[in-house]
Protein backbone atom coordinates (compact mmCIF):
# COMPACT_ATOMS: atom_id res chain seq x y z
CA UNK A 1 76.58 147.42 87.51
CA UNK A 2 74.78 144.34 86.73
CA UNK A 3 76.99 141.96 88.47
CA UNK A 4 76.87 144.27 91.65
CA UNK A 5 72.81 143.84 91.36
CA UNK A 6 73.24 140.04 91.15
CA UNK A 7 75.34 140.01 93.72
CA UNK A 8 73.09 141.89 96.00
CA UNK A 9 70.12 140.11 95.21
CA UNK A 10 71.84 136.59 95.82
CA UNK A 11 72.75 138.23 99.24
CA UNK A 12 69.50 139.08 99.73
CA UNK A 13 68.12 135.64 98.76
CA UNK A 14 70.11 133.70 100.79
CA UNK A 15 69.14 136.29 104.00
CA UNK A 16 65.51 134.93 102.81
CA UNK A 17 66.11 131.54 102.89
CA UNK A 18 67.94 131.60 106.12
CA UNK A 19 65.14 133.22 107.66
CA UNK A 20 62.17 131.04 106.12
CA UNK A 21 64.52 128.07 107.56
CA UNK A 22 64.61 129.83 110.60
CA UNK A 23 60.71 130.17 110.79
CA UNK A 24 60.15 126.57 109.18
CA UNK A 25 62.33 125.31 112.19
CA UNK A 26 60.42 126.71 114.92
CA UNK A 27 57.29 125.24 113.16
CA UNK A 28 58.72 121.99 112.69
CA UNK A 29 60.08 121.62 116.84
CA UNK A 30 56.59 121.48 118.41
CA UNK A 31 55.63 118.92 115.53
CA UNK A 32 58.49 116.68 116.37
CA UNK A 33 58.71 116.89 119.91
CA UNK A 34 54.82 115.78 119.80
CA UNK A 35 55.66 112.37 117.54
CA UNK A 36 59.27 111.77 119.47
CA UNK A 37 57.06 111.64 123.02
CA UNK A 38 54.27 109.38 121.29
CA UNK A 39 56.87 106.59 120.01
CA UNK A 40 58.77 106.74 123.21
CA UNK A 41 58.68 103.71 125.24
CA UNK A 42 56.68 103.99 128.53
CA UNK A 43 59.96 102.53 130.55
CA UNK A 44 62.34 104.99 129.41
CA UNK A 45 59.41 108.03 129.44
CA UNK A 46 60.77 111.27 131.85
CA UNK A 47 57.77 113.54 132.16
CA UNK A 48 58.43 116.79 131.49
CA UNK A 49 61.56 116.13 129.19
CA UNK A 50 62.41 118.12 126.34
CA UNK A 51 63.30 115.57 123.49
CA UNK A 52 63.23 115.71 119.43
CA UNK A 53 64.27 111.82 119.18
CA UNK A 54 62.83 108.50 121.61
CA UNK A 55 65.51 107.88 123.54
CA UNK A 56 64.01 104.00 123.13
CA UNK A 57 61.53 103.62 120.28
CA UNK A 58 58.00 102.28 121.27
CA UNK A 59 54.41 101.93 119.66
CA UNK A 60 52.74 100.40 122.78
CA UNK A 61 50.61 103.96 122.45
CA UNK A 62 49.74 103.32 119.67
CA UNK A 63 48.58 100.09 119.88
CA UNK A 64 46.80 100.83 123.32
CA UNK A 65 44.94 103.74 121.63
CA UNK A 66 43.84 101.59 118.29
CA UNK A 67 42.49 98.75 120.52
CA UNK A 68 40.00 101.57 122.68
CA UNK A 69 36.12 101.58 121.59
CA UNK A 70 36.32 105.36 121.71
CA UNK A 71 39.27 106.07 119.21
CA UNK A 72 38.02 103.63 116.74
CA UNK A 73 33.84 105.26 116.98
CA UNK A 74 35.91 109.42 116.87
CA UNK A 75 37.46 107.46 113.72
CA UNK A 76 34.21 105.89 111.98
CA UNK A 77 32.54 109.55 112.73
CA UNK A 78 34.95 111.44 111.47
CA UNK A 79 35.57 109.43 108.19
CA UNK A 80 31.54 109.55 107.79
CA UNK A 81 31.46 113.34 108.44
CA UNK A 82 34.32 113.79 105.83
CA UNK A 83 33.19 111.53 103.21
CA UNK A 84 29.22 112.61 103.54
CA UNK A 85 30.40 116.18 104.49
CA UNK A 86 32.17 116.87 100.92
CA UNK A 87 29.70 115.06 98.75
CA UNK A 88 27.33 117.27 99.64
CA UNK A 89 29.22 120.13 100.08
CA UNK A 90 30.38 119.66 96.11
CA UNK A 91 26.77 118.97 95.34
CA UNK A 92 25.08 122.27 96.81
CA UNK A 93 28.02 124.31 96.10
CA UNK A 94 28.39 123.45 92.18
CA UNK A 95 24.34 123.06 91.44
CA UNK A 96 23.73 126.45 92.81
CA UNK A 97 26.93 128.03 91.63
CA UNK A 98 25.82 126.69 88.05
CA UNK A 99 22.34 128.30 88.32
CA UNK A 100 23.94 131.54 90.11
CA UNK A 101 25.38 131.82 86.03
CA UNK A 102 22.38 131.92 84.77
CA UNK A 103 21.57 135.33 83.70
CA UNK A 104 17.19 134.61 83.76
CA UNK A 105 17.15 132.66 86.35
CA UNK A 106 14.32 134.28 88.68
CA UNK A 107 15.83 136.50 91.72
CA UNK A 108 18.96 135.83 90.28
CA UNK A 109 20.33 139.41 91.68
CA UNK A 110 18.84 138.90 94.89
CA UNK A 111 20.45 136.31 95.27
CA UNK A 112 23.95 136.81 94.53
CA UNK A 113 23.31 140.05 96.72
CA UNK A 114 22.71 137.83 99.78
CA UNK A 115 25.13 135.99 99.28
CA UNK A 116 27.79 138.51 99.24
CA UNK A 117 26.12 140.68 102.51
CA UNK A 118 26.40 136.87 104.10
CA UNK A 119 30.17 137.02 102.96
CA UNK A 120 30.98 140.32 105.00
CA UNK A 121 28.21 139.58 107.67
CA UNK A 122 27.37 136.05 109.15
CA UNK A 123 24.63 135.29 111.09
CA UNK A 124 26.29 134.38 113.92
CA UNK A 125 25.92 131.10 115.90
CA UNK A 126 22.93 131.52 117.81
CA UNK A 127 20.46 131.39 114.68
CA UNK A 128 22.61 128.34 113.74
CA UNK A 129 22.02 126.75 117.02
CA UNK A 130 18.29 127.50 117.21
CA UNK A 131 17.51 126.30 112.93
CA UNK A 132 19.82 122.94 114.18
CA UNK A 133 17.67 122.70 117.56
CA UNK A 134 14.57 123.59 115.08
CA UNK A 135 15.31 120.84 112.50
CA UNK A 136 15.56 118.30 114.54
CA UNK A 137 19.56 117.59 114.16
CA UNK A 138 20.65 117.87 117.37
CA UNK A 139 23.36 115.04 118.74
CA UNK A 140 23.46 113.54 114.99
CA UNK A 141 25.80 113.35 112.68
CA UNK A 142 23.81 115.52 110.26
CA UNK A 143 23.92 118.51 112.12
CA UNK A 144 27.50 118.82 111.50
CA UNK A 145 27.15 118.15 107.56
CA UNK A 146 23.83 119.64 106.55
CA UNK A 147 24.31 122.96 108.89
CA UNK A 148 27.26 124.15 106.49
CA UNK A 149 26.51 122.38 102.58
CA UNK A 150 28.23 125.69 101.16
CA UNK A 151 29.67 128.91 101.96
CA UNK A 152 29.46 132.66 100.23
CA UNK A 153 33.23 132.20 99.56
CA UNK A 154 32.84 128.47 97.71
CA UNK A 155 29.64 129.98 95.72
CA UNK A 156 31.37 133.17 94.46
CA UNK A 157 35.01 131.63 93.46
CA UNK A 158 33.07 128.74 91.39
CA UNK A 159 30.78 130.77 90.29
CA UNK A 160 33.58 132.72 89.04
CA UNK A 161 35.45 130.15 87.69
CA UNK A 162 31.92 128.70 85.43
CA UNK A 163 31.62 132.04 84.14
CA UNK A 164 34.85 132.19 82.44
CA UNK A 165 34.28 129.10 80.67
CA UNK A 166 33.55 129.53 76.93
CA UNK A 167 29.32 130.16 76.53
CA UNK A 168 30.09 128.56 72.86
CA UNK A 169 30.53 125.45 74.59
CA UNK A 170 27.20 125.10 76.44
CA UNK A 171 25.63 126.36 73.18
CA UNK A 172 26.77 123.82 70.85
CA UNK A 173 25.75 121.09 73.67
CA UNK A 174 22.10 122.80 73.57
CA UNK A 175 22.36 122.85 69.89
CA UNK A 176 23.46 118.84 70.04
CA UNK A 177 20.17 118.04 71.89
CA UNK A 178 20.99 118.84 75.57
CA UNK A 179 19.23 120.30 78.18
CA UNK A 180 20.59 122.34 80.89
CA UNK A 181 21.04 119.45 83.85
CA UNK A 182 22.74 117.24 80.50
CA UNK A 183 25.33 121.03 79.91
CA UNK A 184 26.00 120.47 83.32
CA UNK A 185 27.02 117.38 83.66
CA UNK A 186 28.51 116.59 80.37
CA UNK A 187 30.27 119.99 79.58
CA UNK A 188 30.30 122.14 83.02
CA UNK A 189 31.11 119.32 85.60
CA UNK A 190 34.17 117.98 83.07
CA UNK A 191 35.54 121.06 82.55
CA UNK A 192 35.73 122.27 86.40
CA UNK A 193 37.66 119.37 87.35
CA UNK A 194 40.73 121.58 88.57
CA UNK A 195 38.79 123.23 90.40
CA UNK A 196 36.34 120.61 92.00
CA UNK A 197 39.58 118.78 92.93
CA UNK A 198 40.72 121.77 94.77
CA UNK A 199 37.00 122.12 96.69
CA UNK A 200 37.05 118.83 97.55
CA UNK A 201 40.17 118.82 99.47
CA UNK A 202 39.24 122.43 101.12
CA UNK A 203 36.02 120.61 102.03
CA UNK A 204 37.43 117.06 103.21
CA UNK A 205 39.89 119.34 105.39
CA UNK A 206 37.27 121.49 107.24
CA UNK A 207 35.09 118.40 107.75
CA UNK A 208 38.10 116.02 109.32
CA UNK A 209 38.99 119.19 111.52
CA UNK A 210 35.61 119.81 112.57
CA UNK A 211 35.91 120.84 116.68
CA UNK A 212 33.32 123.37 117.46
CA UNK A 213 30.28 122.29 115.65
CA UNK A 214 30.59 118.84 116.82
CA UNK A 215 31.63 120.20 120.29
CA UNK A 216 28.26 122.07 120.55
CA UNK A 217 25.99 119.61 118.66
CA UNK A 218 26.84 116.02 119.92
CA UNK A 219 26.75 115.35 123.16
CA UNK A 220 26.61 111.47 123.10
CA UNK A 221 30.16 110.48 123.81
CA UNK A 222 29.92 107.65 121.23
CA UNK A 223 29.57 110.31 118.27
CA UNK A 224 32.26 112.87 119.39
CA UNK A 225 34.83 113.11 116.26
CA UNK A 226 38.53 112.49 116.41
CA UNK A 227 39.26 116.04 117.19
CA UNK A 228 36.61 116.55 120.24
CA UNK A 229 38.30 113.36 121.63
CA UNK A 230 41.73 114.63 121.17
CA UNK A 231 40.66 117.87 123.18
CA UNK A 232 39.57 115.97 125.80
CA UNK A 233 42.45 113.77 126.54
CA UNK A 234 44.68 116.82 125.83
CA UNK A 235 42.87 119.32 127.54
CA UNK A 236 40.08 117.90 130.31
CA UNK A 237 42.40 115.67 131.58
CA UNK A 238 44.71 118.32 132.40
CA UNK A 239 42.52 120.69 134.11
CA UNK A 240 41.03 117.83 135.77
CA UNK A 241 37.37 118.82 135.29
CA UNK A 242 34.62 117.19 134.53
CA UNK A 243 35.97 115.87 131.12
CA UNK A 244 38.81 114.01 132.64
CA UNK A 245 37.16 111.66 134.04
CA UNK A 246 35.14 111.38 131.11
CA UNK A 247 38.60 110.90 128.70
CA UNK A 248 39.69 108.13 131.11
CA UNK A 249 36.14 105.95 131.27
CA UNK A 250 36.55 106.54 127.77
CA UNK A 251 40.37 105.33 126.66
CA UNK A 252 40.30 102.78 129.78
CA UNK A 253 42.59 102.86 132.71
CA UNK A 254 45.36 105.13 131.51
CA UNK A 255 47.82 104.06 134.36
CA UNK A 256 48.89 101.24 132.03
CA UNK A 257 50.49 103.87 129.99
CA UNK A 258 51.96 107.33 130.30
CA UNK A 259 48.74 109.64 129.94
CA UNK A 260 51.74 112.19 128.09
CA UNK A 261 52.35 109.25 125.18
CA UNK A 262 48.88 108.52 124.89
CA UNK A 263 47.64 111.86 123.86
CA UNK A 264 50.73 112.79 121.57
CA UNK A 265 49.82 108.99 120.32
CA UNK A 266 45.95 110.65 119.54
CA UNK A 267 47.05 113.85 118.19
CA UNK A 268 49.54 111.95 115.90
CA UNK A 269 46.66 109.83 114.86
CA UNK A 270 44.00 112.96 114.15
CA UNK A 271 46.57 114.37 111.70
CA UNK A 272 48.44 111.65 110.29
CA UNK A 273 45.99 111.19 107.40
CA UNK A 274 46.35 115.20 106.70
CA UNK A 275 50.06 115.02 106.94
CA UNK A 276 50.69 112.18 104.31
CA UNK A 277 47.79 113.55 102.01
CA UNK A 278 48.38 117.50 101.83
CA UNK A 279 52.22 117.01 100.82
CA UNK A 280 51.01 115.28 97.49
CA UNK A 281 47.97 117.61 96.24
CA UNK A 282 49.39 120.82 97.92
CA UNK A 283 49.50 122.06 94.54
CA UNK A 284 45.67 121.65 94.38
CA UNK A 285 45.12 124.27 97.05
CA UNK A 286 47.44 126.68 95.26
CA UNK A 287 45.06 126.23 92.06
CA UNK A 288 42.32 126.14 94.50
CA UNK A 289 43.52 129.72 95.56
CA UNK A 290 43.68 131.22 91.69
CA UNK A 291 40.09 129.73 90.65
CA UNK A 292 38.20 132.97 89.48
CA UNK A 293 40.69 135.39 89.47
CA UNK A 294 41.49 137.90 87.51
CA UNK A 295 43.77 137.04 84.94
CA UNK A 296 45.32 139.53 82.52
C-alpha cells in the first residue's frame, strides 16, 4: 500500500516538474531571444528573425549605447534614486514602525487605523500629483523619492516583526541607562537585521524600476531614469510619435546601428544589475515574505 502511494506521488512529482519546466521555458524564451538580438553583430542582423543564439557574436551595441550622454545621465539618476530612495525609505519606515509599538504614544490608534484604511484604500494619483505640484518637487529627483518614503504594507509587516521581539530586551537596555532613540539603535535596529536586509532589497527594486512616477514627474530629458529611456527607444520609436524623435536626438544617429540591437542592448542594460543581484539574496525576499507572520 505504501509503495503504491510512493509510487504515485513520484508520478505525480515528476508531472510537476515537467510542467514548472514547461512554464520556466516559456519564461526563459522571450529573455533570451532579447540578449541573443543585443550581442548579435549588426552585419549578420535579419530583422524580424526568430533566434535564441547570435548567429555572429557582437558588443558594438553595447559599446554604442555606453558611449551616449543619455544612457550614462538614465544611469547616474537611477543609481541616485535607488541609493537615496532606500535610505530613506528604511529610515521613515523603521522610525515610525518603532514608535507605531509604542503602546502611549499619543494617537497611537489613530494612527495605525489610517494606516490600515490607506492599505485597502489609496488616495489615488491625483492628490499625489497636486501635494508633488504643491511642494515644489516637480521635474526633480525628489519627487520620485520623498512622494513614497513608506507604505501601509512596509509599516504593518515591521511593525509586526518589532513587536515579537522580546520587551525584556528593551527593558534591561532602559534599565542599563538607555533611552528610547539609544533601544533603538543599539537593541531594535541589531536585532531586525533579517528583516531590514529584506526591505532594503524590496525598496532598492521598486526604486531602480521606477517608470510611472518618473514618467509623470520629470519632464527634463536629462533626468528621465533608465527605465523611462528604455520605453522610449522601445516603444516611441516604434509608433513613431513624438518620442521617437526624441529617443534618436537622444542616443545619436541610430542608422549606425540596428535600432532592434540597440534597444535589446538598453533593456539588457536596465536589468542586468537585477539579474546578477536577485539570484544571490533571493532568499532574502522569501524571509522578507515571512517577517510578521504568524508562527505557531
Amino acid at each position: 500500500m505504501s509503495f503504491q502511494f510512493h509510487q504515485r506521488r513520484s508520478g505525480w512529482d515528476v508531472a510537476n516538474y515537467i510542467v514548472l519546466a514547461m512554464i520556466s521555458l516559456t519564461s526563459m524564451i522571450p529573455l533570451l531571444y532579447v540578449i541573443s538580438i543585443s550581442f548579435t553583430d549588426p552585419a549578420v542582423y535579419i530583422p524580424l528573425r526568430f533566434q535564441l543564439l547570435p548567429p555572429k557574436a557582437s558588443i558594438a551595441a553595447y559599446k554604442y549605447i555606453l558611449s551616449t550622454n543619455s544612457f550614462m545621465n538614465a544611469l547616474k539618476s537611477t543609481s541616485f534614486i535607488t541609493l537615496a530612495g532606500t535610505l530613506c525609505n528604511l529610515i521613515a519606515t523603521y522610525t515610525f514602525a518603532y514608535a507605531l509599538t509604542k503602546r502611549g504614544m499619543p494617537l497611537r490608534k489613530l494612527m495605525i487605523g489610517v494606516i490600515t484604511f490607506n492599505l485597502i484604500f489609496s488616495v489615488g494619483l491625483i492628490p499625489n500629483y497636486l501635494l508633488i505640484k504643491n511642494l515644489g518637487l516637480m521635474n526633480s529627483y525628489w519627487a520620485l523619492i520623498l512622494g513614497g518614503l513608506t507604505n501601509s504594507w512596509s509599516l504593518i509587516v515591521v511593525r509586526s516583526f518589532m513587536d515579537s521581539l522580546p520587551k525584556e530586551l528593551e527593558e534591561s537596555a532602559t534599565i542599563d541607562g538607555c533611552n528610547e532613540l539609544m533601544s533603538f539603535l543599539r537593541v531594535i535596529l541589531p536585532l531586525s537585521m533579517p528583516s531590514i536586509a529584506a526591505f532594503t532589497l524590496f525598496f532598492a527594486v521598486g526604486h531602480w524600476n521606477t517608470y510611472f512616477n518618473a514618467l509623470i514627474y520629470l519632464s527634463d530629458s536629462t533626468k528621465w531614469t533608465l527605465q523611462v529611456l528604455v520605453k522610449s527607444l522601445v516603444i516611441d520609436s516604434n509608433s513613431g510619435g513624438v518620442g521617437a524623435s526624441g529617443a534618436a536626438a537622444a542616443l545619436g544617429d541610430e542608422r549606425v546601428l540596428p535600432q532592434e540591437t540597440i534597444r535589446m542592448a538598453s533593456i539588457v542594460l536596465s536589468m542586468a544589475p537585477i539579474l546578477c543581484v536577485y539570484p544571490f539574496l533571493q532568499k532574502y525576499f522569501v524571509k522578507g515574505v515571512m517577517l510578521g507572520a504568524v508562527k505557531g
